[in-house]
C-alpha atoms as a PDB file:
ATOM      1  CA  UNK A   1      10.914-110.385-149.188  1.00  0.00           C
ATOM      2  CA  UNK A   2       9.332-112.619-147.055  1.00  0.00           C
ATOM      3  CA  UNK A   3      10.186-116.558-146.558  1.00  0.00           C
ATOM      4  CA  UNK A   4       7.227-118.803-148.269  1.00  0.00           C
ATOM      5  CA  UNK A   5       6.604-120.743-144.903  1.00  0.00           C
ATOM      6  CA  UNK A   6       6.547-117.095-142.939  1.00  0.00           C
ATOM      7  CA  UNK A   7       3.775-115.909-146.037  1.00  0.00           C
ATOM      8  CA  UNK A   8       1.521-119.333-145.156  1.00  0.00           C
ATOM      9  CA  UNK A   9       1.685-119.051-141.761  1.00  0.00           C
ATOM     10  CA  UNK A  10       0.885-115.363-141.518  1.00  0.00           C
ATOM     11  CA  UNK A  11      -2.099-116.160-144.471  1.00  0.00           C
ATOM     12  CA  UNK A  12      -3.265-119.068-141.845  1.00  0.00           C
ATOM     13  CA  UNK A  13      -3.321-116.591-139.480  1.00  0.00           C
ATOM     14  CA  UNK A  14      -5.183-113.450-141.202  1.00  0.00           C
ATOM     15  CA  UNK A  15      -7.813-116.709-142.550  1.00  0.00           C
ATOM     16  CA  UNK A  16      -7.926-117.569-138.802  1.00  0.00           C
ATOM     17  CA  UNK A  17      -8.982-113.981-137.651  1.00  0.00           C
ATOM     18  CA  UNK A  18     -11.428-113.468-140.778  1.00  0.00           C
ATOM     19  CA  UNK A  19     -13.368-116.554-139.976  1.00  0.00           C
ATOM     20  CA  UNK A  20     -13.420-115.931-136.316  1.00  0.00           C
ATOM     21  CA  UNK A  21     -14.865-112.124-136.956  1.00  0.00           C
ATOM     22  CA  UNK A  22     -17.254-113.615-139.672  1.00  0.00           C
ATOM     23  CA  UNK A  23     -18.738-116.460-136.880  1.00  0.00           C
ATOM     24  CA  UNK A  24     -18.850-113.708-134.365  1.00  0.00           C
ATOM     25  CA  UNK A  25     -21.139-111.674-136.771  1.00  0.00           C
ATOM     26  CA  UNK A  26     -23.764-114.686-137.550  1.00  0.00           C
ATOM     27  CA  UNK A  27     -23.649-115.524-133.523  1.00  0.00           C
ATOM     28  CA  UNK A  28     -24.523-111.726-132.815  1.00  0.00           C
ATOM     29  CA  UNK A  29     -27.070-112.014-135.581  1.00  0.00           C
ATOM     30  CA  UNK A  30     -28.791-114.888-134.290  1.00  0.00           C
ATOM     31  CA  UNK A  31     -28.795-113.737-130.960  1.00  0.00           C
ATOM     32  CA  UNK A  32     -30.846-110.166-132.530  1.00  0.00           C
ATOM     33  CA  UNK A  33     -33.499-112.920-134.571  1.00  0.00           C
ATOM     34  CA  UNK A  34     -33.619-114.332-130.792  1.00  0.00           C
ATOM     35  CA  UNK A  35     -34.567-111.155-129.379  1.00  0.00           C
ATOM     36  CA  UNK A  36     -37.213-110.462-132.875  1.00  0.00           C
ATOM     37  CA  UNK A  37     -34.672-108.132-134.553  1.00  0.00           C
ATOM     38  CA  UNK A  38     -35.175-109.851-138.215  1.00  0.00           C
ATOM     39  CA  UNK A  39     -32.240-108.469-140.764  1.00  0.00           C
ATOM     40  CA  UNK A  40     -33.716-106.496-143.543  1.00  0.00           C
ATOM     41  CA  UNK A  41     -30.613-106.527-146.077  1.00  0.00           C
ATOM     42  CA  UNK A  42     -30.091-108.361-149.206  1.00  0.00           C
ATOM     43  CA  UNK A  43     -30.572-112.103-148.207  1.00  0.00           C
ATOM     44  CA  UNK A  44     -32.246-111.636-145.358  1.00  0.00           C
ATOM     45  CA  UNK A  45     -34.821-114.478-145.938  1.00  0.00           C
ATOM     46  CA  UNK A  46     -32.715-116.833-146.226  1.00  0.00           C
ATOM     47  CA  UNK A  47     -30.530-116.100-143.287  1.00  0.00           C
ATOM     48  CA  UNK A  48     -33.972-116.494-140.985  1.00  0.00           C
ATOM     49  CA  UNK A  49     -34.854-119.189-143.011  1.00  0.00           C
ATOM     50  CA  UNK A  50     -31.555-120.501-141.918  1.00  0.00           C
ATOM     51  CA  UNK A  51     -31.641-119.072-138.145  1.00  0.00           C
ATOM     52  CA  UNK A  52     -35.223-120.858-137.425  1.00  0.00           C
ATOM     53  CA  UNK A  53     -33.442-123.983-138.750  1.00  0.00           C
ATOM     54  CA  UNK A  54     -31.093-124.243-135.891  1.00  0.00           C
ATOM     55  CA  UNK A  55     -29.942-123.223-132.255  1.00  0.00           C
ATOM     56  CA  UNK A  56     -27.813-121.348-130.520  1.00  0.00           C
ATOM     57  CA  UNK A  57     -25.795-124.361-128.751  1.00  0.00           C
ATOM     58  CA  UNK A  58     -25.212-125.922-132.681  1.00  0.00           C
ATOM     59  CA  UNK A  59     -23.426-122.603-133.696  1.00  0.00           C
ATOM     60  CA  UNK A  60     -21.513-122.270-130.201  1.00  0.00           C
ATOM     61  CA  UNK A  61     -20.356-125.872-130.555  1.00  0.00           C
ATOM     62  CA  UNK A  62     -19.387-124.829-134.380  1.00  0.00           C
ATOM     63  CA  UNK A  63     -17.132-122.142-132.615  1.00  0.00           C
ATOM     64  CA  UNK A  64     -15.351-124.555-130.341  1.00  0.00           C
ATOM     65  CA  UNK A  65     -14.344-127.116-133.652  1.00  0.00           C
ATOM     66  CA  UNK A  66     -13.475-124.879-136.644  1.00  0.00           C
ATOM     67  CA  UNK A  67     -10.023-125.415-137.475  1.00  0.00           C
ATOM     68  CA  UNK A  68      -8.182-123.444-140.263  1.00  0.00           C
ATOM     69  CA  UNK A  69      -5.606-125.862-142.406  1.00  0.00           C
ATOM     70  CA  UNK A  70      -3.663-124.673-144.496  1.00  0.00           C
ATOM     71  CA  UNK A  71      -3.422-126.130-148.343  1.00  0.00           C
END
């Protein structure tokens, strides 16, 4: 069985990696509403809504400042 501190740390870690492949997702959909490749899937209005909103420099200086904690 695994230590409790060794279970956080390696839950930090998969949270880390999940929210890393989820802003690498949005940046590469951005970059296709950029190029006029509009998403067509469920919620798709809303994510343009929220694309013409903002810029590419606001999400990459989101990338450089996310921090995971752990609670």
């Amino acid at each position: 069985m695994l230590s409790e501190p060794f279970r956080e740390f390696r839950f930090a870690e998969v949270n880390k990696h999940e929210s890393d492949r989820n802003l690498d997702l949005v940046l590469a959909e951005f970059r296709n509403y950029q190029q006029g490749i509009l998403p067509a899937e469920p919620g798709a209005r809303s994510l343009t809504e929220l694309f013409a909103s903002i810029d590419e420099n606001s999400i990459l200086r989101a990338r450089n400042t996310i921090t995971i904690r752990a609670s």
